[in-house]
PDB file of N, CA and C in Angstrom:
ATOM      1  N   UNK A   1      26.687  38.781   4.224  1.00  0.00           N
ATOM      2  CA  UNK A   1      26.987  38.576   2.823  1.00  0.00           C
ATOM      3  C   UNK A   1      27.168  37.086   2.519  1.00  0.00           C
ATOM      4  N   UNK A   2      28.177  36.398   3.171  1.00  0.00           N
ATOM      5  CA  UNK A   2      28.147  35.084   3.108  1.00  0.00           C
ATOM      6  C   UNK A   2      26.501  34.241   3.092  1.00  0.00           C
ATOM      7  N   UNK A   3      25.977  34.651   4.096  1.00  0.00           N
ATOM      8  CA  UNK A   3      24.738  34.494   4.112  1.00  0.00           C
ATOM      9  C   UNK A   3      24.067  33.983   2.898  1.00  0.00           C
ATOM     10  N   UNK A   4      23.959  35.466   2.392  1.00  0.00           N
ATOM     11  CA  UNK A   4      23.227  35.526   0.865  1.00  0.00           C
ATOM     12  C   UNK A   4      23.571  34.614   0.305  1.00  0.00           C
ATOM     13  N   UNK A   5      25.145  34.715  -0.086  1.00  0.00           N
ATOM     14  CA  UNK A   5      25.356  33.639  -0.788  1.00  0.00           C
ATOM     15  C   UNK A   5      25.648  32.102  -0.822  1.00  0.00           C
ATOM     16  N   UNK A   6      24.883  31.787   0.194  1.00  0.00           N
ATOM     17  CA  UNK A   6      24.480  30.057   0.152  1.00  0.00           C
ATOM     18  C   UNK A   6      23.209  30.531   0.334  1.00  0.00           C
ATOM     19  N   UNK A   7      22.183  31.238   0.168  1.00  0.00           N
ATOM     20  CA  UNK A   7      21.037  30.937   0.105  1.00  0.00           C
ATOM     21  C   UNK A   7      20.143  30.576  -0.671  1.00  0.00           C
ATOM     22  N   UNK A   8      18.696  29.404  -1.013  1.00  0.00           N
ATOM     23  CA  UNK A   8      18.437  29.414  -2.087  1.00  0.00           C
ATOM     24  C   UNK A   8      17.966  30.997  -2.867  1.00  0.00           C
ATOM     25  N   UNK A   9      17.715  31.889  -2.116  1.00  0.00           N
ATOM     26  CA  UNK A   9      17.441  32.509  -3.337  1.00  0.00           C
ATOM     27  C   UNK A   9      18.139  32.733  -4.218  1.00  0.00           C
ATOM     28  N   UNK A  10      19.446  32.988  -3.975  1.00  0.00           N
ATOM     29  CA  UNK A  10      20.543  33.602  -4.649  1.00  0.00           C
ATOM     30  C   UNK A  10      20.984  32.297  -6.202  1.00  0.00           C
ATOM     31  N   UNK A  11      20.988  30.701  -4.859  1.00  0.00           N
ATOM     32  CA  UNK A  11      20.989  30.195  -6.248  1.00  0.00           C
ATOM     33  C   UNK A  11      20.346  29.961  -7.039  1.00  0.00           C
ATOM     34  N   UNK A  12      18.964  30.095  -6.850  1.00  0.00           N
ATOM     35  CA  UNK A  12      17.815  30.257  -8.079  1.00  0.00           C
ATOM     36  C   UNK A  12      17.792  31.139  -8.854  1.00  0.00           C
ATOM     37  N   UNK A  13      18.214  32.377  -8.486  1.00  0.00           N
ATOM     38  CA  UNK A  13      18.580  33.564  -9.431  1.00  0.00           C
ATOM     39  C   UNK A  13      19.643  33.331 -10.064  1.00  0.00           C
ATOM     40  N   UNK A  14      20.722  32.932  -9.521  1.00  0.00           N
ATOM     41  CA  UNK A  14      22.372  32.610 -10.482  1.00  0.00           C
ATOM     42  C   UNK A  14      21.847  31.503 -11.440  1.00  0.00           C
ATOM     43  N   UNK A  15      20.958  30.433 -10.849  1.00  0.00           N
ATOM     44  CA  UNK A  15      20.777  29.595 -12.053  1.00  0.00           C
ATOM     45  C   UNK A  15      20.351  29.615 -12.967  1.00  0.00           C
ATOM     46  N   UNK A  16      19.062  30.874 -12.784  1.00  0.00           N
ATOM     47  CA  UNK A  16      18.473  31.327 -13.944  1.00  0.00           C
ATOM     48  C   UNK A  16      18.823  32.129 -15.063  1.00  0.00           C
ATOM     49  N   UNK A  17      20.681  32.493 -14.863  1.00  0.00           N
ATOM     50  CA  UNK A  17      21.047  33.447 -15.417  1.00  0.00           C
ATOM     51  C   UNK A  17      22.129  32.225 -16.461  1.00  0.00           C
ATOM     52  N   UNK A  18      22.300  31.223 -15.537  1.00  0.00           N
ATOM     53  CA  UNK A  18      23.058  30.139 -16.289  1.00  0.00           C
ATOM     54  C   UNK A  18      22.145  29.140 -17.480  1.00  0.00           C
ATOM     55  N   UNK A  19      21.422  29.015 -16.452  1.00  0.00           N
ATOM     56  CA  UNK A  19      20.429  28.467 -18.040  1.00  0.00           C
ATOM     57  C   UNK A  19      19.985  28.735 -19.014  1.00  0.00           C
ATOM     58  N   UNK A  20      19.881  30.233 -19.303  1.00  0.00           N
ATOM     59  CA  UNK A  20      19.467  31.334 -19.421  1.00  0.00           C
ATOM     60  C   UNK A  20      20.564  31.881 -20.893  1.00  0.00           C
ATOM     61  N   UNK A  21      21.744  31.772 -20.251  1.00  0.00           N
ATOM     62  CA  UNK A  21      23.038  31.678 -21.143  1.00  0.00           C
ATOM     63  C   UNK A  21      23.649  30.565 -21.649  1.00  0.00           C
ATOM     64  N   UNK A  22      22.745  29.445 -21.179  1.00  0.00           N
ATOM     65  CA  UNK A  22      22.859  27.999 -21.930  1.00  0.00           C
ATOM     66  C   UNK A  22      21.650  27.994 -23.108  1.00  0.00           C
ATOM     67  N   UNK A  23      20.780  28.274 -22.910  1.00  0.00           N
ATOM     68  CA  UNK A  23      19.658  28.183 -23.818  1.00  0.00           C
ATOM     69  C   UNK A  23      20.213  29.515 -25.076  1.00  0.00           C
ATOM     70  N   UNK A  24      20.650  30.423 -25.003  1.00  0.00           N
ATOM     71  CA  UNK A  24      21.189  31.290 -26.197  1.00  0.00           C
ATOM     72  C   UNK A  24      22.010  30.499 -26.400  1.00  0.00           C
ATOM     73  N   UNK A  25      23.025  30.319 -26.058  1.00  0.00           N
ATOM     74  CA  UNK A  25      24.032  30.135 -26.786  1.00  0.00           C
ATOM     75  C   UNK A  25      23.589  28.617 -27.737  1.00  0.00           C
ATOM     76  N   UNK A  26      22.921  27.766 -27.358  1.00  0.00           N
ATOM     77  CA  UNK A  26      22.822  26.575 -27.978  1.00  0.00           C
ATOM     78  C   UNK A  26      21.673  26.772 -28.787  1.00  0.00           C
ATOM     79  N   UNK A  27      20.641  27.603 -28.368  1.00  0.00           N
ATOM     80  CA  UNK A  27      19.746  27.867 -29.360  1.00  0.00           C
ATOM     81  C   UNK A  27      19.865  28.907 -30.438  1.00  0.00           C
ATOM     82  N   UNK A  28      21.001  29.740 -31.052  1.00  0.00           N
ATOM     83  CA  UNK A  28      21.367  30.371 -31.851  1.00  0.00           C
ATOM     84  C   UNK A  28      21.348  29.772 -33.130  1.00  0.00           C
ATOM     85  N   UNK A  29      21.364  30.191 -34.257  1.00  0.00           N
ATOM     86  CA  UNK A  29      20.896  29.741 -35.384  1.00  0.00           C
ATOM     87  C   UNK A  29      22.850  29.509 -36.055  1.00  0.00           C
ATOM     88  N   UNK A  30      22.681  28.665 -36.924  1.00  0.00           N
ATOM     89  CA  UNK A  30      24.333  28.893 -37.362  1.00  0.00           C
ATOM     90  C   UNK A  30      24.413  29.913 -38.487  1.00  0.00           C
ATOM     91  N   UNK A  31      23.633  30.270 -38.967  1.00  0.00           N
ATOM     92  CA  UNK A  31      23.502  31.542 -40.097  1.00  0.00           C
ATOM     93  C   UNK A  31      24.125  32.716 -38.910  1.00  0.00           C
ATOM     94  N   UNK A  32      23.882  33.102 -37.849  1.00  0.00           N
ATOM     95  CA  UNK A  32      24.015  34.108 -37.026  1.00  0.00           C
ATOM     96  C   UNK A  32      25.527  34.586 -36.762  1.00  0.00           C
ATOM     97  N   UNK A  33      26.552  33.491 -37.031  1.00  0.00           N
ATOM     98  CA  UNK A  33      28.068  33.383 -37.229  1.00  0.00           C
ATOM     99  C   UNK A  33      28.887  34.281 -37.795  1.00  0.00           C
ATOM    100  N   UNK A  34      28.961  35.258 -37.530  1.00  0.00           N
ATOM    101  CA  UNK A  34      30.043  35.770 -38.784  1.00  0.00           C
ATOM    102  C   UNK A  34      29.629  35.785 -40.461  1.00  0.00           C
ATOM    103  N   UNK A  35      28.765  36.362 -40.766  1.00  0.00           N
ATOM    104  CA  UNK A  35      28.594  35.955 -42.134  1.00  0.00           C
ATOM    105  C   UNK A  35      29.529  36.744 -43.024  1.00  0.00           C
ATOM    106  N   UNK A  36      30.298  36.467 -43.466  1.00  0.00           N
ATOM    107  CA  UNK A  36      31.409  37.439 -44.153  1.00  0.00           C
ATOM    108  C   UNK A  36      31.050  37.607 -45.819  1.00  0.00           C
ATOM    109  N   UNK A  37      30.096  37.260 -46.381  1.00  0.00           N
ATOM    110  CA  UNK A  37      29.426  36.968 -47.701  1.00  0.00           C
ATOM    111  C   UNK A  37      29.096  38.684 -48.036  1.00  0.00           C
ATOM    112  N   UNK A  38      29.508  39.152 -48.601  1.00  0.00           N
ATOM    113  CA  UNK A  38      29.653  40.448 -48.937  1.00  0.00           C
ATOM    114  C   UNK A  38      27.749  40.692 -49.385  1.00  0.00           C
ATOM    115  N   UNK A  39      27.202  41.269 -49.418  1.00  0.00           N
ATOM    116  CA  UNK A  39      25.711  41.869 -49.636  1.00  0.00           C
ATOM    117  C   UNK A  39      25.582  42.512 -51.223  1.00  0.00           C
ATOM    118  N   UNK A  40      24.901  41.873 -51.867  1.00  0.00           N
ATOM    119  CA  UNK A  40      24.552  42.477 -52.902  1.00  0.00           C
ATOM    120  C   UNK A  40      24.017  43.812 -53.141  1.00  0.00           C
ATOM    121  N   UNK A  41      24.690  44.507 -54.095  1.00  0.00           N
ATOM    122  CA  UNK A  41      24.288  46.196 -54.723  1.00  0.00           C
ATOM    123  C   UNK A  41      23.306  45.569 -55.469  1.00  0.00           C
ATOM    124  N   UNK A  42      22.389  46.688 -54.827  1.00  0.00           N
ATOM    125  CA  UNK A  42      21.525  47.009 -55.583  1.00  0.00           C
ATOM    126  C   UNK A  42      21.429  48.028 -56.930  1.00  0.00           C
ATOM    127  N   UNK A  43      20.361  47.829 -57.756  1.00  0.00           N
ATOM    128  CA  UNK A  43      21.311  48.929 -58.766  1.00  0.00           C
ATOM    129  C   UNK A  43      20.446  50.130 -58.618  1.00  0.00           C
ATOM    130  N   UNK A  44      19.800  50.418 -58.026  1.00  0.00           N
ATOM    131  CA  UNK A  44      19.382  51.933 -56.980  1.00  0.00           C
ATOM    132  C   UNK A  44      20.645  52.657 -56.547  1.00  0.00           C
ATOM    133  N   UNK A  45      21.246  51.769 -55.840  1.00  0.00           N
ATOM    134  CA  UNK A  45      22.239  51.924 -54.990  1.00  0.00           C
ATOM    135  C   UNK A  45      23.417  52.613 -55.902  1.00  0.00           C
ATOM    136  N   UNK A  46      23.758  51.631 -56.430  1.00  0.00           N
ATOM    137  CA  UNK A  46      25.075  51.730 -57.399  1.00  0.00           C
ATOM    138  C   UNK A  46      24.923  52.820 -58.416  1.00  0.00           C
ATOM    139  N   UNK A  47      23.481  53.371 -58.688  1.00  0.00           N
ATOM    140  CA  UNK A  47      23.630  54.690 -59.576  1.00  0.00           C
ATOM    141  C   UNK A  47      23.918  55.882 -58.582  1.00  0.00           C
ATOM    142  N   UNK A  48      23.897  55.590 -57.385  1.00  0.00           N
ATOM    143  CA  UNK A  48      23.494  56.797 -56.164  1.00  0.00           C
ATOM    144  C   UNK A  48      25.051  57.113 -56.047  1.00  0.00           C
ATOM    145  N   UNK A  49      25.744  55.579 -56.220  1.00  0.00           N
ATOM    146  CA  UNK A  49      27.286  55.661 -55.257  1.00  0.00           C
ATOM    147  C   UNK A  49      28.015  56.578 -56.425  1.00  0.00           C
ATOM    148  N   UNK A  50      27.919  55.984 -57.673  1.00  0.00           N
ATOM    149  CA  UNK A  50      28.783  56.281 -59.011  1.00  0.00           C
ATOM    150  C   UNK A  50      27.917  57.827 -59.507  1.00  0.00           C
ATOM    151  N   UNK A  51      27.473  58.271 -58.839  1.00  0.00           N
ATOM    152  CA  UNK A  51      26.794  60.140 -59.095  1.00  0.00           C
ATOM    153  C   UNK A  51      28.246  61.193 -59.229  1.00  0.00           C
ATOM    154  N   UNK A  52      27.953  61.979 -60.158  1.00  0.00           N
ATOM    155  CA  UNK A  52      28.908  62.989 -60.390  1.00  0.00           C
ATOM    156  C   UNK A  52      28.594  63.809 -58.630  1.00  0.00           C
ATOM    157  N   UNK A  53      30.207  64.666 -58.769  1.00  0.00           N
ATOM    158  CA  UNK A  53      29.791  65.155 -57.046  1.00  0.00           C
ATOM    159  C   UNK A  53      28.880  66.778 -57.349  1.00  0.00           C
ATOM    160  N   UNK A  54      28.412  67.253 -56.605  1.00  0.00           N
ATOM    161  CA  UNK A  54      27.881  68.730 -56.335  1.00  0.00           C
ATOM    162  C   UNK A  54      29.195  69.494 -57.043  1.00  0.00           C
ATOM    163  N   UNK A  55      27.933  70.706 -57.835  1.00  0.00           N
ATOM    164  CA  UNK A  55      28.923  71.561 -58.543  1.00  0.00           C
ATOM    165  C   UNK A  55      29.570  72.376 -57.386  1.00  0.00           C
ATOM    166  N   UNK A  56      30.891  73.192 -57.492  1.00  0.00           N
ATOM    167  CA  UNK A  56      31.323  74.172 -56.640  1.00  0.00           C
ATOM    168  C   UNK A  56      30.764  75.148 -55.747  1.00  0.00           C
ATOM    169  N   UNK A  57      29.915  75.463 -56.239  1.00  0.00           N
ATOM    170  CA  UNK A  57      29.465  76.869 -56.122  1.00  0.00           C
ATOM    171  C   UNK A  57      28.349  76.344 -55.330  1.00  0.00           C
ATOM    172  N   UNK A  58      27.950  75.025 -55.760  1.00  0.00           N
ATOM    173  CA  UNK A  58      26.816  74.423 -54.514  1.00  0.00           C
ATOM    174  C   UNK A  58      27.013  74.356 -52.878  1.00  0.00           C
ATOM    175  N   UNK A  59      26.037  74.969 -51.858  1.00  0.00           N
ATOM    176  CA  UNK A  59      26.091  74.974 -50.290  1.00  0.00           C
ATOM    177  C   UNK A  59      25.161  73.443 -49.908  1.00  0.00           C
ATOM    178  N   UNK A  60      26.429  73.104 -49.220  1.00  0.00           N
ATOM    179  CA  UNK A  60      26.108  71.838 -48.363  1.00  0.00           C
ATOM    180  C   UNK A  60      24.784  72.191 -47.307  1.00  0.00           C
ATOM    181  N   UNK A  61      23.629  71.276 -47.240  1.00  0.00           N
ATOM    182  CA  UNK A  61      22.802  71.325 -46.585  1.00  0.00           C
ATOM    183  C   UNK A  61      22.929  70.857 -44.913  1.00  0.00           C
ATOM    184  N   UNK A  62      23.050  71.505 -44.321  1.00  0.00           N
ATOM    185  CA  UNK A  62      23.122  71.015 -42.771  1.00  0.00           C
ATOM    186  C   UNK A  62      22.347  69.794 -41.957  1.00  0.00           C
TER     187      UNK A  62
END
């Protein structure tokens, strides 16, 4: 086990996983952050949400 791990293969593979997670993280866009900017209704949408509900006597579709 020790072995393995001083060998180059092992560190060519670990490095590739480090560079790998250097290149995302620095190449990420800053839009990609948390955008907390709430999304505009559509007004499709907003007639769908504000709908009277199903009469009583109506069976829910499975």
């Amino acid at each position: 086990m020790i072995a393995f791990l001083k060998s180059d293969m092992f560190r060519n593979f670990a490095g590739g996983f480090v560079l790998g997670t250097i290149g995302i993280l620095s190449l990420q866009s800053a839009e990609a952050h948390y955008d907390q900017t709430p999304a505009p209704v559509s007004a499709g949408y907003s007639t769908v949400a504000q709908a009277s509900p199903a009469p009583a006597g109506a069976k829910a579709a499975l």
